[in-house]
Protein backbone atom coordinates (compact mmCIF):
# COMPACT_ATOMS: atom_id res chain seq x y z
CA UNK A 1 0.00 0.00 0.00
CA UNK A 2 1.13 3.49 -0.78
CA UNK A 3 2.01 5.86 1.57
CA UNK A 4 -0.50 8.32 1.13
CA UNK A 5 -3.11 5.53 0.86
CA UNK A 6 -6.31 6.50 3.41
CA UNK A 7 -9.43 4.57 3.68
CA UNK A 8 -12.64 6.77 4.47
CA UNK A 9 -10.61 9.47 5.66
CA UNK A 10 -8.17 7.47 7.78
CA UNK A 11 -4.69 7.25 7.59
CA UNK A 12 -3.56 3.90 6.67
CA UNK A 13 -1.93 1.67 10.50
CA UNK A 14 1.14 2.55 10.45
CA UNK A 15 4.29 3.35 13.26
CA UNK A 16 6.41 5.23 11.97
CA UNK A 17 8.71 5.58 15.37
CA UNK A 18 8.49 1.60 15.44
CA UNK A 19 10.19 1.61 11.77
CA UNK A 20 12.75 4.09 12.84
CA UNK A 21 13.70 1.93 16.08
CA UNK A 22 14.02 -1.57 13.97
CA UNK A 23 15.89 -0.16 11.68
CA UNK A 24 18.21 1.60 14.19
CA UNK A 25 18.43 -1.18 16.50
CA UNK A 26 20.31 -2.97 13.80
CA UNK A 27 22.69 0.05 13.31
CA UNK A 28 23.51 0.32 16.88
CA UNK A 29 23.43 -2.73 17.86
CA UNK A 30 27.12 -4.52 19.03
CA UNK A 31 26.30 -8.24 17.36
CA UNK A 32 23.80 -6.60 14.33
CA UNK A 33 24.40 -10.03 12.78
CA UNK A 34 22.22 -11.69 16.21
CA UNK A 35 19.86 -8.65 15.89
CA UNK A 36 18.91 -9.91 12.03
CA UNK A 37 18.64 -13.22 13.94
CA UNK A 38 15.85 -11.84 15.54
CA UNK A 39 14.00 -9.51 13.12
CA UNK A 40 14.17 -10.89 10.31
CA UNK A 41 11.70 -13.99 10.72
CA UNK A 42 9.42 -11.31 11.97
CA UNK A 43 9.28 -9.16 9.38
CA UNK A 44 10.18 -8.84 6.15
CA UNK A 45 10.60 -5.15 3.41
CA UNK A 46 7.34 -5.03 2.09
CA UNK A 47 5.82 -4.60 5.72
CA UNK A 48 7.47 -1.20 6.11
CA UNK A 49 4.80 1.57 5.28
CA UNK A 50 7.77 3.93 4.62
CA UNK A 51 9.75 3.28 0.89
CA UNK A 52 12.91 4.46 2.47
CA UNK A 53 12.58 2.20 5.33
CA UNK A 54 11.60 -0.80 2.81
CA UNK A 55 15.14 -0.07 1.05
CA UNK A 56 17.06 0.64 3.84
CA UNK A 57 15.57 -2.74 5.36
CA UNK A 58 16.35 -4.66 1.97
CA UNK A 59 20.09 -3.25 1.79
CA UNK A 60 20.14 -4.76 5.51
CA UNK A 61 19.11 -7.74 4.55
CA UNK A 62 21.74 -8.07 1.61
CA UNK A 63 24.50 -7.17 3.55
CA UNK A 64 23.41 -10.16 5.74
CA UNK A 65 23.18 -12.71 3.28
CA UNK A 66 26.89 -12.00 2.37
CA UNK A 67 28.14 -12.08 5.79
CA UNK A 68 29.25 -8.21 6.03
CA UNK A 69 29.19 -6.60 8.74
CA UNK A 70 26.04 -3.68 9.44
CA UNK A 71 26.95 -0.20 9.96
CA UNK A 72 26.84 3.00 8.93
CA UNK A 73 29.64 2.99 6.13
CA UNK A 74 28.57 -0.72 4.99
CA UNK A 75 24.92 0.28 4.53
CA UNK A 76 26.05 3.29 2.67
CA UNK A 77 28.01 1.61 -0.02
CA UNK A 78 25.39 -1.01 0.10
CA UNK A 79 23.14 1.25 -0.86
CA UNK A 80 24.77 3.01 -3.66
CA UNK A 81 25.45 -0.66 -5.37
CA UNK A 82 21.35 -1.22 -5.07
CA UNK A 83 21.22 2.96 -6.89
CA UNK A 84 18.73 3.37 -3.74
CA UNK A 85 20.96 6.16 -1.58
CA UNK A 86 18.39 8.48 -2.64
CA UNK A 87 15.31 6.46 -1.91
CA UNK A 88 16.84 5.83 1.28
CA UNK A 89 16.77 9.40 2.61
CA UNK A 90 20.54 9.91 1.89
CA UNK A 91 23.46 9.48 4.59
CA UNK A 92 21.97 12.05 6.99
CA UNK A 93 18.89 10.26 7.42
CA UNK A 94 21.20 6.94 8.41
CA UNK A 95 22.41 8.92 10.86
CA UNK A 96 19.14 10.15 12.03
CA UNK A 97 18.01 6.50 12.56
CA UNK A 98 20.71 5.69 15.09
CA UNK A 99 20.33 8.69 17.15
CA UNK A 100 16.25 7.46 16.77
CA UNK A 101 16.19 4.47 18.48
CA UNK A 102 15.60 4.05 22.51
CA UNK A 103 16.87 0.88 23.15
CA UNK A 104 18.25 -1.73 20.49
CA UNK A 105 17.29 -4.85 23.16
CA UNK A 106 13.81 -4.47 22.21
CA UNK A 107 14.25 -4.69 18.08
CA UNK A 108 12.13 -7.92 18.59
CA UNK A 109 9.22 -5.98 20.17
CA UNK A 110 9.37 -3.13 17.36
CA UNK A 111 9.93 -5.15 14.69
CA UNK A 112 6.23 -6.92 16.52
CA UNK A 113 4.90 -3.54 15.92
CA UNK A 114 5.91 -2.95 12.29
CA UNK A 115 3.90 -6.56 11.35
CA UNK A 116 0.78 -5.56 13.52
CA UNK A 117 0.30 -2.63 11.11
CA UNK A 118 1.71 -4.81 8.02
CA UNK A 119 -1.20 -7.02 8.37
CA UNK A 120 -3.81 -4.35 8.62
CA UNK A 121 -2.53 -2.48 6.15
CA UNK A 122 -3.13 -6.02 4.05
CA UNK A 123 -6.23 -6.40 5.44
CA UNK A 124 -7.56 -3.50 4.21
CA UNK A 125 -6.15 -3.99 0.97
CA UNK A 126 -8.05 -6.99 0.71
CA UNK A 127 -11.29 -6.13 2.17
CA UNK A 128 -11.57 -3.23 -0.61
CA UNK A 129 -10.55 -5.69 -3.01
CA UNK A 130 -13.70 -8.10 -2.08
CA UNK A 131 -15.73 -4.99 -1.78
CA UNK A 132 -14.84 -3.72 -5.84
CA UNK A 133 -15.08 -7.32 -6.71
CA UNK A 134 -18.85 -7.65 -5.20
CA UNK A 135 -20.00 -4.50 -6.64
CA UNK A 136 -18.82 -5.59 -10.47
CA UNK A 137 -19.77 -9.00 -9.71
CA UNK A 138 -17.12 -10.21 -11.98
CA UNK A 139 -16.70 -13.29 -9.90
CA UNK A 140 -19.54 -15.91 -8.43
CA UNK A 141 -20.43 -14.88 -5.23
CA UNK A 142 -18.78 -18.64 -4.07
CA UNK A 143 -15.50 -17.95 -5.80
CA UNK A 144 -15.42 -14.47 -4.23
CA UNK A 145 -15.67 -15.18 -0.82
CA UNK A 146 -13.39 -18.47 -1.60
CA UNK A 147 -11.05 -15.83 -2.49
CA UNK A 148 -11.08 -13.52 0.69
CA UNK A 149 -11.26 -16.65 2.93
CA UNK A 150 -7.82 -17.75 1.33
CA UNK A 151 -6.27 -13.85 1.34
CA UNK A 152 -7.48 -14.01 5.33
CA UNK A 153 -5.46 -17.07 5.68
CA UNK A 154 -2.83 -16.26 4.11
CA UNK A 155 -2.54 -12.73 6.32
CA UNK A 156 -2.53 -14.44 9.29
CA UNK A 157 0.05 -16.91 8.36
CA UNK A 158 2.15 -14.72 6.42
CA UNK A 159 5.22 -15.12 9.13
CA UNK A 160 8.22 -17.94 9.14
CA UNK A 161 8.24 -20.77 11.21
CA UNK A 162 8.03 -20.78 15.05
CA UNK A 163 11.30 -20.93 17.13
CA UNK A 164 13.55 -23.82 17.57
CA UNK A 165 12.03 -26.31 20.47
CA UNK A 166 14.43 -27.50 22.87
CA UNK A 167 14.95 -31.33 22.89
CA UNK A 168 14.29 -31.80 26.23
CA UNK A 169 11.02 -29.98 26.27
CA UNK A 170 9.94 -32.45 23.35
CA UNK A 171 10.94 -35.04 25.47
CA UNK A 172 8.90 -34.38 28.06
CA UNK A 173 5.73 -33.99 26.10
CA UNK A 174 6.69 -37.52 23.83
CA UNK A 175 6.62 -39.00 27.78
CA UNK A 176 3.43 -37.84 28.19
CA UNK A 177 2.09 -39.10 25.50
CA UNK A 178 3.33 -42.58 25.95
CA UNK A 179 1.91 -42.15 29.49
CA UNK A 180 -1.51 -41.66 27.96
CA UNK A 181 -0.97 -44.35 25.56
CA UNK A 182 0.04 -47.03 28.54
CA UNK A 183 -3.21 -46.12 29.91
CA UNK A 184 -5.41 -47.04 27.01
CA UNK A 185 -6.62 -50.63 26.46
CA UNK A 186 -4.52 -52.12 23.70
CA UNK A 187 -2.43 -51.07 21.00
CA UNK A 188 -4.86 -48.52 19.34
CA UNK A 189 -3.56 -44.89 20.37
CA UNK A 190 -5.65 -42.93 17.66
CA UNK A 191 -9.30 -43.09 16.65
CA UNK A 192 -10.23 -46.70 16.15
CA UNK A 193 -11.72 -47.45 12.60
CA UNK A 194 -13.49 -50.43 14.10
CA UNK A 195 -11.72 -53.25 11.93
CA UNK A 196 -8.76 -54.70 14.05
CA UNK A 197 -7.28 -56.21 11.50
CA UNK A 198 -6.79 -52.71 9.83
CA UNK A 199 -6.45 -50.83 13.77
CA UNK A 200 -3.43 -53.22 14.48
CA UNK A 201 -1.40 -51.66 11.63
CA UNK A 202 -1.89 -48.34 11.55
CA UNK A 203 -2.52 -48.05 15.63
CA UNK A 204 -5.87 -45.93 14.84
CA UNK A 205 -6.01 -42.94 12.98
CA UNK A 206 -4.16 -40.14 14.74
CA UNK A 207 -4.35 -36.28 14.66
CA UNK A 208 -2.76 -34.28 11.50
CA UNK A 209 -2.97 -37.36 9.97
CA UNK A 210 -4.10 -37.52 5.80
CA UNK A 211 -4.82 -40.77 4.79
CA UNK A 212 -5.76 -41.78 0.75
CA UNK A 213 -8.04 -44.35 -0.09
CA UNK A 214 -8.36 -45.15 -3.38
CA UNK A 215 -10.14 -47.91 -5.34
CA UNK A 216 -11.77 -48.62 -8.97
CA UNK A 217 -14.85 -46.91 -9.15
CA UNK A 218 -18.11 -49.44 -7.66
CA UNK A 219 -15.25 -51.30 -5.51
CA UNK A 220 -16.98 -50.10 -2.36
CA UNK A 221 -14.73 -47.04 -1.21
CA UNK A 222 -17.45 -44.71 0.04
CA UNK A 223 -19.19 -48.05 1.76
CA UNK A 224 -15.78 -48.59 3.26
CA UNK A 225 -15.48 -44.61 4.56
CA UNK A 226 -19.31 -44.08 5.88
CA UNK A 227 -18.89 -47.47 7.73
CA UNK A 228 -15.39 -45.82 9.38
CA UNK A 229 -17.42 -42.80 10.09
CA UNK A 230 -20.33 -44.30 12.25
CA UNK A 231 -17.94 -46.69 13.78
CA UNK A 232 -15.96 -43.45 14.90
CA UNK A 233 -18.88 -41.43 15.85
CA UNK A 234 -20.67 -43.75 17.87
CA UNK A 235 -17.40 -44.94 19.42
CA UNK A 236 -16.85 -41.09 20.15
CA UNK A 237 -20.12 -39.35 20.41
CA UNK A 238 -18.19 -36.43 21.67
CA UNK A 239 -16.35 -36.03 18.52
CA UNK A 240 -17.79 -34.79 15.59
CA UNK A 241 -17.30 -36.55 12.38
CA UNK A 242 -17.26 -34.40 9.15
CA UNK A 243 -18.28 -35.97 6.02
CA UNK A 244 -17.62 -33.90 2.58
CA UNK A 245 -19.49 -35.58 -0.48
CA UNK A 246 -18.65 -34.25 -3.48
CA UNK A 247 -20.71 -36.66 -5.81
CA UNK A 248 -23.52 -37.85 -3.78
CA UNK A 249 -26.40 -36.31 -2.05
CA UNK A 250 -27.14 -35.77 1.78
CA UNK A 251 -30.06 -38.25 1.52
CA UNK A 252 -28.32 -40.83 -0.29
CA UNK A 253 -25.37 -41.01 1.72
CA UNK A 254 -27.93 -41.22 5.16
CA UNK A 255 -29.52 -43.98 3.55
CA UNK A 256 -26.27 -46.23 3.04
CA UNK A 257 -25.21 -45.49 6.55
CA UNK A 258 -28.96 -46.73 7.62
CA UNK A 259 -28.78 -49.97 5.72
CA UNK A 260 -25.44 -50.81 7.02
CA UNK A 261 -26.15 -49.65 10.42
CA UNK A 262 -29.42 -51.95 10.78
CA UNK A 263 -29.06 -54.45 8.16
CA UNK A 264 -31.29 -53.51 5.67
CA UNK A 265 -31.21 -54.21 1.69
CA UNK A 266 -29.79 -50.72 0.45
CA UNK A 267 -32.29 -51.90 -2.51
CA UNK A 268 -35.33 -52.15 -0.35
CA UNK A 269 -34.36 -48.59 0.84
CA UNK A 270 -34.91 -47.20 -2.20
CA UNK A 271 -38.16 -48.50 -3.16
CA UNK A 272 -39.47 -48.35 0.29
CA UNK A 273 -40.45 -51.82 0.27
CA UNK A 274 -39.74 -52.60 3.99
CA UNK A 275 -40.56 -55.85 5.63
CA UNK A 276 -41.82 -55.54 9.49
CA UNK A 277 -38.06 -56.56 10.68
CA UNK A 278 -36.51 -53.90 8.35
CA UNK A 279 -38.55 -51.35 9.79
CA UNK A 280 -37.52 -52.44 13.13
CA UNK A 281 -33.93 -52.66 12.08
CA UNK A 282 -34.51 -49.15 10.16
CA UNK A 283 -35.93 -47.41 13.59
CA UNK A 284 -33.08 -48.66 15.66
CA UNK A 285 -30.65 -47.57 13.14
CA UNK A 286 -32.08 -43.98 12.79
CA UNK A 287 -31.86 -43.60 16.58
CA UNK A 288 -28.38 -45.28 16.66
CA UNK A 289 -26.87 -42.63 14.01
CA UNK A 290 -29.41 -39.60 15.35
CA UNK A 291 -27.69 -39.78 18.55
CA UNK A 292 -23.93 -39.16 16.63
CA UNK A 293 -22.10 -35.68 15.89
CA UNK A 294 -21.92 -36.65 12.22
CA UNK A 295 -21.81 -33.57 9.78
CA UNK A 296 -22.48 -33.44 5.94
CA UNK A 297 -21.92 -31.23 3.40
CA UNK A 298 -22.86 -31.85 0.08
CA UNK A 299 -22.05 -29.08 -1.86
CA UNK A 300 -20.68 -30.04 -5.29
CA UNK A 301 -17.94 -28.28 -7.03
CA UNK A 302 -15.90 -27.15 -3.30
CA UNK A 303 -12.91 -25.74 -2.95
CA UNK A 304 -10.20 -26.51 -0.51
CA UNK A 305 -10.53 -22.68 1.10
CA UNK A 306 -14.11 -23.63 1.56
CA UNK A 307 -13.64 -26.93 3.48
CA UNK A 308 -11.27 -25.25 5.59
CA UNK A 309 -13.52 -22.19 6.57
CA UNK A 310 -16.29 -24.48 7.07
CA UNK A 311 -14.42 -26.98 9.84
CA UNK A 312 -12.98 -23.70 11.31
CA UNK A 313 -16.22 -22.74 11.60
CA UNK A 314 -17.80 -26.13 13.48
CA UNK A 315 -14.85 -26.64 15.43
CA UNK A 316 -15.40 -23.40 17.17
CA UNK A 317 -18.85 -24.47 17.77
CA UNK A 318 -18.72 -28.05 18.62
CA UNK A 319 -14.88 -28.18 20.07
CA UNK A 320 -12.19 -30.19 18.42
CA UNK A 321 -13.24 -32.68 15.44
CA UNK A 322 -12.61 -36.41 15.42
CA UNK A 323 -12.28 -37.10 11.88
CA UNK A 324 -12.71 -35.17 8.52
CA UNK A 325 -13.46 -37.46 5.10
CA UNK A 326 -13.80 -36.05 1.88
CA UNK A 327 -15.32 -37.97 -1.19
CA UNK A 328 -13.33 -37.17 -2.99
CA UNK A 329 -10.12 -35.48 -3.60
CA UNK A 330 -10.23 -35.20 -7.47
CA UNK A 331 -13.72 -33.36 -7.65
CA UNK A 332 -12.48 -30.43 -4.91
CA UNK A 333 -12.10 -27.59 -7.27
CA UNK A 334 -8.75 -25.72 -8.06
CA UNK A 335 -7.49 -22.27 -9.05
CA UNK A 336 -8.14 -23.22 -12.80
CA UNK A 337 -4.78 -21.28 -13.09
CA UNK A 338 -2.47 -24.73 -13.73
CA UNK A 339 -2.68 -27.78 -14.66
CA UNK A 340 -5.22 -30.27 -13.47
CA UNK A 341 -2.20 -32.39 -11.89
CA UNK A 342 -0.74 -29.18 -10.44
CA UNK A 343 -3.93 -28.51 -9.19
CA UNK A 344 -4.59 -31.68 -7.39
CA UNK A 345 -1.16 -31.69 -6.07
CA UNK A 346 -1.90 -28.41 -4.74
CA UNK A 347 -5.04 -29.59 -3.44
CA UNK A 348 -3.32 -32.66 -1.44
CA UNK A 349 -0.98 -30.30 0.15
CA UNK A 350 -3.32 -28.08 1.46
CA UNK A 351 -5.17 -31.08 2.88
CA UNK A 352 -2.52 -32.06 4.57
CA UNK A 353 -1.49 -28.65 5.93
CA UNK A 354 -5.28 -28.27 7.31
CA UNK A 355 -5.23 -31.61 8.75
CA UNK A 356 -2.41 -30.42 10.86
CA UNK A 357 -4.03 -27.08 12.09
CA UNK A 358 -6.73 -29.03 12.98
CA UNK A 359 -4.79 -31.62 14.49
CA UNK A 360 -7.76 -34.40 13.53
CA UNK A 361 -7.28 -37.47 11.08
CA UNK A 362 -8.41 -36.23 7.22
CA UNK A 363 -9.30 -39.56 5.14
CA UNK A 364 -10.01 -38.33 1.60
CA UNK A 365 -10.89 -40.62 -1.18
CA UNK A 366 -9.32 -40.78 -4.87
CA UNK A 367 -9.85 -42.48 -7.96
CA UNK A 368 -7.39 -44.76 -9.51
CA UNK A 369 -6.30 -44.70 -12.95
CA UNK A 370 -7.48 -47.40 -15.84
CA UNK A 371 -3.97 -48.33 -16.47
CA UNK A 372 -4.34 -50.92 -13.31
CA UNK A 373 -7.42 -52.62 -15.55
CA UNK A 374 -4.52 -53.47 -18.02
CA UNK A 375 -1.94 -55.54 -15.70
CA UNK A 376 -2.55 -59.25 -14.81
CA UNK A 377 -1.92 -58.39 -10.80
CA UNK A 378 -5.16 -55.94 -11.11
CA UNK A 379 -3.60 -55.14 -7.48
CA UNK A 380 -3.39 -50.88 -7.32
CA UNK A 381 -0.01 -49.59 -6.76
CA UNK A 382 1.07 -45.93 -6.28
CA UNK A 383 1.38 -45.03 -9.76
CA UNK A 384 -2.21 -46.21 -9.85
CA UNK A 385 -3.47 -42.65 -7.95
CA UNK A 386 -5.07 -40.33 -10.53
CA UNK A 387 -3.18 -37.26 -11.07
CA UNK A 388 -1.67 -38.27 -8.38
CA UNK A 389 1.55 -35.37 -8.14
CA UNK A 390 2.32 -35.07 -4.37
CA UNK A 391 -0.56 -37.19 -2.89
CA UNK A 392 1.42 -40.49 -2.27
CA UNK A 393 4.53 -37.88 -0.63
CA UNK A 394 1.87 -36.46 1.54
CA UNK A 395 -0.36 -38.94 2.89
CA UNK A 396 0.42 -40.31 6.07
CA UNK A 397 -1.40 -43.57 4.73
CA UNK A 398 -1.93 -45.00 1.38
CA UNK A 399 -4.72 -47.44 1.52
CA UNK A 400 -5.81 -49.40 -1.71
CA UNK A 401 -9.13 -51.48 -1.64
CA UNK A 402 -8.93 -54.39 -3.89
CA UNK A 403 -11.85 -57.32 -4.39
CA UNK A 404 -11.13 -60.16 -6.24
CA UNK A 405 -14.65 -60.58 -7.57
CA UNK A 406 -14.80 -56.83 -8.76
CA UNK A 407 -12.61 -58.83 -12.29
CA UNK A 408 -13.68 -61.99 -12.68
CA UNK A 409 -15.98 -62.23 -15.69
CA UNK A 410 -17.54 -65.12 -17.15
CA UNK A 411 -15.51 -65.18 -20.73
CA UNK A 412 -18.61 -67.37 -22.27
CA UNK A 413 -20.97 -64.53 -21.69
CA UNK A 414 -20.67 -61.73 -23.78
CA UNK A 415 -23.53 -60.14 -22.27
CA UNK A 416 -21.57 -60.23 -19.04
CA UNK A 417 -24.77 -61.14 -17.19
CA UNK A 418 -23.23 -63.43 -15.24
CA UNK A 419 -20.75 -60.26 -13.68
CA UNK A 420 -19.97 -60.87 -9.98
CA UNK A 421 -20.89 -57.06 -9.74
CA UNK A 422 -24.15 -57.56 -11.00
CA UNK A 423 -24.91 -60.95 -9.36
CA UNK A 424 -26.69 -61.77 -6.01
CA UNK A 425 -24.78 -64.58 -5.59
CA UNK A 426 -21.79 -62.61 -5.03
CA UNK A 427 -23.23 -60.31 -2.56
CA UNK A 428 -20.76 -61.27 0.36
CA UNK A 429 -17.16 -61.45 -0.46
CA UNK A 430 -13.70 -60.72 0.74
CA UNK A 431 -11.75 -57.58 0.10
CA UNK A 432 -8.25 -56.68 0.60
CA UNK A 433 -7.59 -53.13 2.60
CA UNK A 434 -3.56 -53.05 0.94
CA UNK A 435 -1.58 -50.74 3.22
CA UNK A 436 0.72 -49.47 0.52
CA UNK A 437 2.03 -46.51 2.90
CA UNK A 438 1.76 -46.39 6.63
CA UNK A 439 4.56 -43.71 8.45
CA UNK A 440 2.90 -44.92 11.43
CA UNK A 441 2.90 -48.60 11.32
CA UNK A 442 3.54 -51.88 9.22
CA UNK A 443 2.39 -52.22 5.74
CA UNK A 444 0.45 -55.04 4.91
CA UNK A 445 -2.99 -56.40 4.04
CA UNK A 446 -6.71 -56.06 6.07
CA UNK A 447 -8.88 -58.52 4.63
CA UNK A 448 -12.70 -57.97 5.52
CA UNK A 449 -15.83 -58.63 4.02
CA UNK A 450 -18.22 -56.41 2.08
CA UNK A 451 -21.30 -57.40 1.72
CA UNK A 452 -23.11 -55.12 -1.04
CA UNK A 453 -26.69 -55.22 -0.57
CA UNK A 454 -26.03 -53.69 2.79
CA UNK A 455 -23.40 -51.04 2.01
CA UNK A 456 -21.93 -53.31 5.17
CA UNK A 457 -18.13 -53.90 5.73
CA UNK A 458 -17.39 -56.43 8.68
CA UNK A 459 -14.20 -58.27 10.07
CA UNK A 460 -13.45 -61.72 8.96
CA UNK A 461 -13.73 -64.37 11.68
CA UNK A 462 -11.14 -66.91 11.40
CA UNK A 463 -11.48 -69.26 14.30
CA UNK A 464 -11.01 -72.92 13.20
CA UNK A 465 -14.78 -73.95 14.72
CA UNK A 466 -16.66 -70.93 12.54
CA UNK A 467 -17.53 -69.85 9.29
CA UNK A 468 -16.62 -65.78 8.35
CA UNK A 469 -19.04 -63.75 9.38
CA UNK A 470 -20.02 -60.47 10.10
CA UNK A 471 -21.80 -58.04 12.52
């Protein structure tokens, strides 16, 4: 923002003292080197209202960067070489900034005071921004406050890394932690998905974690999410469970969670045609998931900003959230400024990163590619991920569902009528949750059943004296 800039008749935030005493701290300073230590992650030139005091800061800043030492005579020449002496105020004005500053101890607090004003300076830049923006109504009103939600966010976290933590402060709080886990029953330290074969690799799904689950489409990977959901949220009724569906509607996603929840055909669901025990089944069910903190938002066509806002906006009203899925990741919306790949990858990352602030386990599904359809192990693989970029560097998990059935055909019928997919003969069968990537855990296999008419996945029951079966 300009100097002169004013909104409504007020003088842009700015300190101009503040400026002054950063910038002379440094030049008075007896270790200026340990004062840029300091500053410098704070703030950087653009945050200094003042063009002479942006200069000044960026000749600083130079010198730095070539290991020479800060003063007076230094800056100067410094200076000329950038052809900014002039823009700088000139020697005198140097001079004027070392006689300027109280004490150069507090440079940390100043500099604190030059990115206060920084960010309301870019504040306002933005909020006029949205405000032009909705008068032309160049933009959809969606993609406009997309826009300011992701300028917001990127005010507020438009400063470097936090300090260094000490070792043994880390060690205390990993003690803790394993104190907490010692007091838990079993191995499962994170949110339990409710399949042990699966919970006894990864441990349960912890905060900040992303996990990918991807599958052919009509393997079962939304059945295999909205059945980790419920499990979670009645497990956890005190944690809210957010589900994002990006291709199906609220009341068909409710319905599969009802017929796997009480046992009913998903079929009879959608005709209505309930026997006496299915409406039982279908009662207890509705009461069973009523009685959850599950979320859903349906809207198609979302963007990444959007999600974010939204679980900002629930976790201040409901507390922290248990688990976040998304269904799924290659329907979220970009920038439609790059590539589709660069978008996705984009996409992932900032998944990831908002996994982290919220410190709660993100499962988002994906779609695998048809190149899988042409190799005699039909088993996915990495590679397999659709525009998959940066996904598989930053999940936490890579999970793969694979069925057997979902490929065997009948080669005698052409008509493929006899397809396992279509057939109620093959309604319950086995299928393999492949760990591909686990940072927390083994890698390995789940095997569990599915059985399709109910939308129902259910652990496998190997005891010598009993068939599989599920509940």
């Amino acid at each position: 923002m300009a100097e002169e800039t004013q909104t409504m008749g007020l003088q842009a935030p700015q300190d101009n003292v503040a400026e002054q005493s950063v910038l002379g701290s440094v030049l008075i300073s007896t270790d200026p080197t340990d004062t840029m230590a300091v500053i410098s992650p704070i703030i950087q030139p653009n945050d200094f209202f003042r063009t002479a005091h942006r200069v000044i800061f960026s000749a600083m800043l130079a010198l730095d960067d070539q290991q020479r030492p800060i003063d007076q005579v230094t800056l100067v020449n410094q200076l000329n070489t950038m052809n900014q002496l002039e823009n700088a105020g000139g020697e005198a004005y140097l001079i004027d900034l070392a006689l300027a500053v109280p004490i150069a101890g507090n440079a940390e607090h100043y500099a604190n005071i030059v990115k206060d004003k920084a960010q309301r300076r870019a504040m306002i830049d933005l909020l006029q921004g949205a405000t032009q923006s909705a008068y032309s109504e160049d933009d959809a009103v969606d993609d406009a406050l997309a826009k300011i939600s992701q300028g917001l966010d990127g005010i507020t976290t438009n400063r470097a890394g936090g300090d260094f933590k000490r070792i043994a402060d880390v060690v205390n709080r990993s003690f803790e932690q394993l104190e907490l886990n010692a007091r838990t029953d079993g191995s499962i330290t994170g949110l339990a998905s409710g399949y042990p074969a699966l919970d006894n690799m990864t441990t349960g799904f912890g905060g900040g974690e992303m996990i990918i689950v991807a599958a052919r489409p009509a393997v079962g990977k939304t059945a295999f999410v909205l059945n980790i959901a419920r499990n979670v949220a009645i497990n956890n009724p005190a944690l809210p469970v957010v589900i994002f569906s990006l291709e199906m509607g609220d009341t068909d996603l409710v319905n599969r969670m009802l017929a796997s929840t009480g046992n009913i055909n998903s079929q009879h669901m959608r005709t209505g045609e309930l026997d006496d025990n299915e409406w039982q089944q279908l009662t207890i069910a509705m009461g069973s998931l009523a009685n959850t903190k599950i979320f859903i938002d349906d809207t198609p066509g979302i963007k990444v900003t959007e999600i974010r806002s939204k679980l900002r906006r629930l976790e201040k009203q409901e507390g922290q959230l248990g688990m976040v899925i998304i269904d799924y990741l290659q329907l979220i919306e970009g920038s439609g400024s790059e590539s589709r790949q660069q978008e996705v990858s984009a996409i992932s990352r900032a998944i990831k990163k908002m996994a982290m602030e919220l410190n709660a386990p993100v499962i988002a599904l994906s779609q695998l590619s048809r190149g899988v359809e042409q190799r005699q192990d039909k088993r996915p693989v990495m590679s397999d991920i659709r525009e998959s970029g940066s996904i598989e560097q930053d999940a936490d998990i890579v999970a793969f569902l694979y069925r057997e059935d979902y490929y065997e055909r009948d080669n005698n019928d052409t008509d493929n009528q006899n397809d396992p997919r279509e057939s109620e003969d093959a309604d319950v069968g086995e299928i393999e949750v492949i760990l591909e990537k686990n940072r927390r855990g083994a890698r390995g296999t789940a095997r569990l059943l599915f059985v399709k008419s109910y939308n129902k996945f259910s652990s496998i029951d190997y005891r010598p004296d009993a068939t599989a079966g599920f509940g």
